[in-house]
Protein backbone atom coordinates (compact mmCIF):
# COMPACT_ATOMS: atom_id res chain seq x y z
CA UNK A 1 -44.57 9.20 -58.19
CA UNK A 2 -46.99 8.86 -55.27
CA UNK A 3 -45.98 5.27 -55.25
CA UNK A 4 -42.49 5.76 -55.17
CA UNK A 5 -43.02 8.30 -51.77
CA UNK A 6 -45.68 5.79 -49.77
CA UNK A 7 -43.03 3.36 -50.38
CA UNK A 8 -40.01 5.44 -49.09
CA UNK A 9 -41.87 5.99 -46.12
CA UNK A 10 -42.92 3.08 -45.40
CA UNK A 11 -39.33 1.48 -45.81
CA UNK A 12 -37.86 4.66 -43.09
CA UNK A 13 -40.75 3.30 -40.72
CA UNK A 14 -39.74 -0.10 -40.85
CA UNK A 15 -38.87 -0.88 -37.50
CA UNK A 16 -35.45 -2.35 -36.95
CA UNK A 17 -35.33 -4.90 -34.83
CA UNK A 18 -32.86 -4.13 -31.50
CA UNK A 19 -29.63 -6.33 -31.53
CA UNK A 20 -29.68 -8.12 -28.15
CA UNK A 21 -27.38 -6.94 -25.74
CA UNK A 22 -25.08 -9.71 -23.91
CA UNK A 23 -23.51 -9.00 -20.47
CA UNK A 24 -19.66 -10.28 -20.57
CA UNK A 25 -19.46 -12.65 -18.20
CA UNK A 26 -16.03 -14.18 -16.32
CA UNK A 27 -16.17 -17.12 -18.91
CA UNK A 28 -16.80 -14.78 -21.58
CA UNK A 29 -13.93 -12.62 -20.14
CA UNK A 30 -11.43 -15.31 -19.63
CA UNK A 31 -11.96 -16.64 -23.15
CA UNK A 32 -11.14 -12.92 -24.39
CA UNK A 33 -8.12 -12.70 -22.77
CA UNK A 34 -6.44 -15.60 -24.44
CA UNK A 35 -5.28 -17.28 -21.23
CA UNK A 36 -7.56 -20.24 -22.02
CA UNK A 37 -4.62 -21.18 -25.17
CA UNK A 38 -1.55 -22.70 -24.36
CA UNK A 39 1.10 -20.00 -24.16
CA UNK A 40 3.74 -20.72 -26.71
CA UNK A 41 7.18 -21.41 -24.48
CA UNK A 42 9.74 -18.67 -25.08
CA UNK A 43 13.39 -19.78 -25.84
CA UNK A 44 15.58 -18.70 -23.03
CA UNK A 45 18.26 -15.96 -24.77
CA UNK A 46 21.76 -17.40 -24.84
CA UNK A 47 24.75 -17.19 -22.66
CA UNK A 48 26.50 -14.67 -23.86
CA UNK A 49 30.44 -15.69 -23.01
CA UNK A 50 31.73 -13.58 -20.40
CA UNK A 51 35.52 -12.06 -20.14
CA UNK A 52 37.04 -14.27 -17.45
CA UNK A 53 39.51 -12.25 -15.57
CA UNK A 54 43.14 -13.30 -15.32
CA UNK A 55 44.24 -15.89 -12.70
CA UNK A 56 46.97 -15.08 -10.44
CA UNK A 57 49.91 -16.78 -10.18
CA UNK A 58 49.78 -18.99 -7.44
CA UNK A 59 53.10 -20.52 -5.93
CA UNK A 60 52.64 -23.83 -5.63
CA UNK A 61 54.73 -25.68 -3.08
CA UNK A 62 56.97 -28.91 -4.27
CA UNK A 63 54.58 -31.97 -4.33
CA UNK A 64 57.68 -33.73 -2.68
CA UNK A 65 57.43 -31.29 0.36
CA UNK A 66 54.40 -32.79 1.93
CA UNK A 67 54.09 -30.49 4.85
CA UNK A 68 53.91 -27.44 2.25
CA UNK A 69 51.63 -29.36 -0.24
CA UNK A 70 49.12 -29.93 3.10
CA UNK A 71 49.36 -26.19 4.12
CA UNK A 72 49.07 -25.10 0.50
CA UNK A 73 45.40 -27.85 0.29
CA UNK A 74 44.12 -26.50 3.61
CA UNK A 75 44.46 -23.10 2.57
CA UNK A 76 43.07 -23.70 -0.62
CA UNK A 77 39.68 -25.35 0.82
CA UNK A 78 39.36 -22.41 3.25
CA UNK A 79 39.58 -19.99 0.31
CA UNK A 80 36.77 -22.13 -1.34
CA UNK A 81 34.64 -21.70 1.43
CA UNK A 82 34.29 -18.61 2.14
CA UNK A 83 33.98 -17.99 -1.47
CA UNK A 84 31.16 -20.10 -1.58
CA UNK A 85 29.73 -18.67 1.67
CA UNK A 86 29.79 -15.21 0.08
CA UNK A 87 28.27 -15.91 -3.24
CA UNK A 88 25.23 -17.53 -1.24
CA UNK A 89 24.94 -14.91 1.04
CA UNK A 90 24.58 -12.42 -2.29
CA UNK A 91 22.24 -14.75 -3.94
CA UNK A 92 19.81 -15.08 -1.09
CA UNK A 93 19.99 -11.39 -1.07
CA UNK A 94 19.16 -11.02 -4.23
CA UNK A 95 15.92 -12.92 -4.17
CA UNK A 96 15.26 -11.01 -1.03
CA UNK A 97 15.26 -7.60 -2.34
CA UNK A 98 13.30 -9.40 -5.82
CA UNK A 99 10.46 -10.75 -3.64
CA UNK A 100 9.93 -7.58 -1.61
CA UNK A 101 9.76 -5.83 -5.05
CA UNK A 102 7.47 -8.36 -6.40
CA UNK A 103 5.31 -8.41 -3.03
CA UNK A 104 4.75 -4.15 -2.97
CA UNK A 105 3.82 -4.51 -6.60
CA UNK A 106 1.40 -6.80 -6.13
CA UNK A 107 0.13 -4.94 -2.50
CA UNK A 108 0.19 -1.87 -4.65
CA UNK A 109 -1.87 -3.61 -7.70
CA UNK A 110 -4.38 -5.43 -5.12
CA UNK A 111 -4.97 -2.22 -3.44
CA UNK A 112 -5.65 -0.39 -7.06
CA UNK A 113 -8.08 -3.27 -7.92
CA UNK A 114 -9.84 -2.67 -4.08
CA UNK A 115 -10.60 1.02 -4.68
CA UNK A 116 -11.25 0.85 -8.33
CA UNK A 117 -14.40 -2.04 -7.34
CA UNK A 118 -14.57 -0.04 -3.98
CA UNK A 119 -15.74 3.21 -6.46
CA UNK A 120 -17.54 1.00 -9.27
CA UNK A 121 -20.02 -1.03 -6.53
CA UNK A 122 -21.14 1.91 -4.32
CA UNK A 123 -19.73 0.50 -1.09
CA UNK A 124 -16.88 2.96 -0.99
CA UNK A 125 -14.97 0.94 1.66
CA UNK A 126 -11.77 -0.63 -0.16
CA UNK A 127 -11.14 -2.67 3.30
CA UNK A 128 -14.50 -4.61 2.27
CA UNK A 129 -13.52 -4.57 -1.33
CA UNK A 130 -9.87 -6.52 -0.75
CA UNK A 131 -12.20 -9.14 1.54
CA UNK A 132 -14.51 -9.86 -1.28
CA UNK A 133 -12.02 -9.91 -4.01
CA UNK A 134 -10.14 -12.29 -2.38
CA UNK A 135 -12.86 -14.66 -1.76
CA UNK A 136 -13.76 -14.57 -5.59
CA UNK A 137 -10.37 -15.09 -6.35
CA UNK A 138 -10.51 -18.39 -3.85
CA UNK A 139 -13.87 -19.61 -4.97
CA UNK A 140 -13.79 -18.34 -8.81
CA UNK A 141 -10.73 -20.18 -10.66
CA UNK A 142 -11.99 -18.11 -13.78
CA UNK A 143 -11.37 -15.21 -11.80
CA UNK A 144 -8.52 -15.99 -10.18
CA UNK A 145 -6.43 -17.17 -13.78
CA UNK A 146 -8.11 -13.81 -14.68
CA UNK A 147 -5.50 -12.19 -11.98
CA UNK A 148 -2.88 -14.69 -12.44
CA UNK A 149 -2.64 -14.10 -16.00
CA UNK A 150 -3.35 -10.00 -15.68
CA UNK A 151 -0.04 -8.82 -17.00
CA UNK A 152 0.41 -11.51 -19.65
CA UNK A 153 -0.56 -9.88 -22.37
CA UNK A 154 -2.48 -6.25 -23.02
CA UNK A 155 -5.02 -8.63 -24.27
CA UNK A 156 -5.06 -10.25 -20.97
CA UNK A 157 -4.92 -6.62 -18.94
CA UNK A 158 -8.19 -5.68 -20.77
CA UNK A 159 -9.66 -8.76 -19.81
CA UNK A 160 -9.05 -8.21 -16.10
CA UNK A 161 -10.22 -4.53 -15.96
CA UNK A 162 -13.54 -5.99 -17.53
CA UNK A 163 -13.67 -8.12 -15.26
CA UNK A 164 -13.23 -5.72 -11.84
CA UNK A 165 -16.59 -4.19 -13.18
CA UNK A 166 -18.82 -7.78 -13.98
CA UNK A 167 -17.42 -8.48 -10.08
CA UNK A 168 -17.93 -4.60 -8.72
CA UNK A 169 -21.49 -4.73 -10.40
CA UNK A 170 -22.25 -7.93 -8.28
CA UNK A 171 -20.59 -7.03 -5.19
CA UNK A 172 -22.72 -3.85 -5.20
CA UNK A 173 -26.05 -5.82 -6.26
CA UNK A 174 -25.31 -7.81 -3.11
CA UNK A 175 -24.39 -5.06 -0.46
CA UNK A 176 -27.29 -2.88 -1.79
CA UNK A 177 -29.67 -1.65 0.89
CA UNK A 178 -33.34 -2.26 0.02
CA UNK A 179 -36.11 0.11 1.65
CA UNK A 180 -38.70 -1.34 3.50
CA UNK A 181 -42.26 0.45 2.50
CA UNK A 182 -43.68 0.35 5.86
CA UNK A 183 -40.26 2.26 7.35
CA UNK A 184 -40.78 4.86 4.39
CA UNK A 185 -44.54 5.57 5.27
CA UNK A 186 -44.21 5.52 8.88
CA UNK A 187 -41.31 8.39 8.19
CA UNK A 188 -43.51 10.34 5.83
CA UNK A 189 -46.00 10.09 8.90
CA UNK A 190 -43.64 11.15 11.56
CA UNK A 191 -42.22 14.12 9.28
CA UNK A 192 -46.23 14.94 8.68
CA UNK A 193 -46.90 14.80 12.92
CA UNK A 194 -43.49 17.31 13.40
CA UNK A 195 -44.62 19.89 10.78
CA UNK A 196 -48.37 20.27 12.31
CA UNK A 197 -47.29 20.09 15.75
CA UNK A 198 -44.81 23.04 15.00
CA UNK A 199 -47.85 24.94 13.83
CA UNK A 200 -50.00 24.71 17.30
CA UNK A 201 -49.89 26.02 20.48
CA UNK A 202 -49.98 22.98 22.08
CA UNK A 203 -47.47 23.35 25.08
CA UNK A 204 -44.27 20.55 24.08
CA UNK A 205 -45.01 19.23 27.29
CA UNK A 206 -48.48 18.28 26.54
CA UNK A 207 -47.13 16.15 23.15
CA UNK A 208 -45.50 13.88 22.10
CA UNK A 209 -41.76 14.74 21.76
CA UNK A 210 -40.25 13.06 18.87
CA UNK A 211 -37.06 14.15 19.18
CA UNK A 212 -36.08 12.34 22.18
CA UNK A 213 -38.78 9.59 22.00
CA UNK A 214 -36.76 5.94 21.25
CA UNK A 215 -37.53 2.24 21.65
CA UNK A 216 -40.85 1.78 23.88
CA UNK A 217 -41.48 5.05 24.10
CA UNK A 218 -41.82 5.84 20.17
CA UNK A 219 -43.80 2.59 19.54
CA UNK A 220 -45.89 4.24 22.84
CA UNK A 221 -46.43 7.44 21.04
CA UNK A 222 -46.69 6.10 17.08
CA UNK A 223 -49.65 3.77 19.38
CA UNK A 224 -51.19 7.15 20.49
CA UNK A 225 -51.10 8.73 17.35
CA UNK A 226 -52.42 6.03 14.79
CA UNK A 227 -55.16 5.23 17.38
CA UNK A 228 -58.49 5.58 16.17
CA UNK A 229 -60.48 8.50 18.07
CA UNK A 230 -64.11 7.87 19.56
């Protein structure tokens, strides 16, 4: 019975060995979004016929009358022209109003993508975040099919929004403002000086006067301060 217990125990103190974690990376990323497969081509959907509408009855003049049958041509051409004219006018139109469309959904989408790494690094400055995305979208082609390919699939969606944070966790790493050990002492020494000169009766005048003391004439009084006495 004994046994049996020391063995139990021993078994629940077994120490299991930690899986190892693995950071995604933009290879990792692109490979999970499925844009590194050939997409299979879809079939365009067919023409479905359309109701023609009736022709009108057109008088056509006596091929024998030739002055008629040139007047009734001219007219015709004209007619074909304009016709023509219009339904390119419409068409360029068209695409007009379809690229501005496209353009503020991609402005809106690009400015989503700017605050959302803007937030996630720390920099909080979306301005900076569009510069930086852009230039890992022109030196990065993982990145950049990453984008491309963003509304492909949900699949491919995910992938992107995993990838904002790999890039907002490096763009922060870089912009990330390291102390200096020196600065930090030489404020804890300044703060120290303030607090036991507020404590005297030493006249300000007499002091040194921190508060307006810059350049030269802090490194002056820092000097005077540090300095040994005898």
């Amino acid at each position: 019975m004994n046994q049996e217990v020391t063995q139990e125990i021993e078994t629940q103190n077994t120490a299991v060995p930690e899986e190892e974690v693995h950071e995604q990376t933009l290879e990792d990323l692109y490979k999970e979004s499925g844009l590194d497969v050939a997409q299979p081509q879809t079939q365009a959907a067919p023409i479905q016929e359309t109701i023609k509408p009736a022709v009108p009855d057109v008088n056509v003049p006596d091929p024998y009358d030739v002055e008629a049958h040139k007047a009734f041509i001219a007219n015709l051409a004209r007619n074909q022209t304009a016709l023509n004219e219009t339904l390119q006018s419409t068409q360029k139109q068209i695409a007009e109003r379809e690229r501005e469309a496209l353009m503020a959904k991609v402005e809106e989408e690009i400015n989503q993508a700017s605050e959302f790494v803007a937030k996630e690094s720390g920099i909080e400055n979306p301005k900076l975040a569009t510069f930086e995305l852009s230039e890992r979208a022109r030196t990065d082609a993982k990145f950049k099919a990453l984008w491309d390919g963003r509304n492909s699939s949900p699949q491919a969606k995910a992938a992107f929004t995993k990838a904002l944070k790999v890039v907002s966790n490096e763009i922060g790493k870089k912009y990330e403002i390291k102390s200096d050990p020196q600065l930090v002492a030489n404020k804890k020494a300044l703060a120290a000086s303030r607090q036991s000169s507020s404590t005297t009766t030493q006249d300000d005048n007499e002091g040194p006067n921190w508060g307006s003391a810059t350049g030269s004439e802090f490194e002056r009084q820092w000097n005077m301060l540090i300095r040994p006495q005898g």
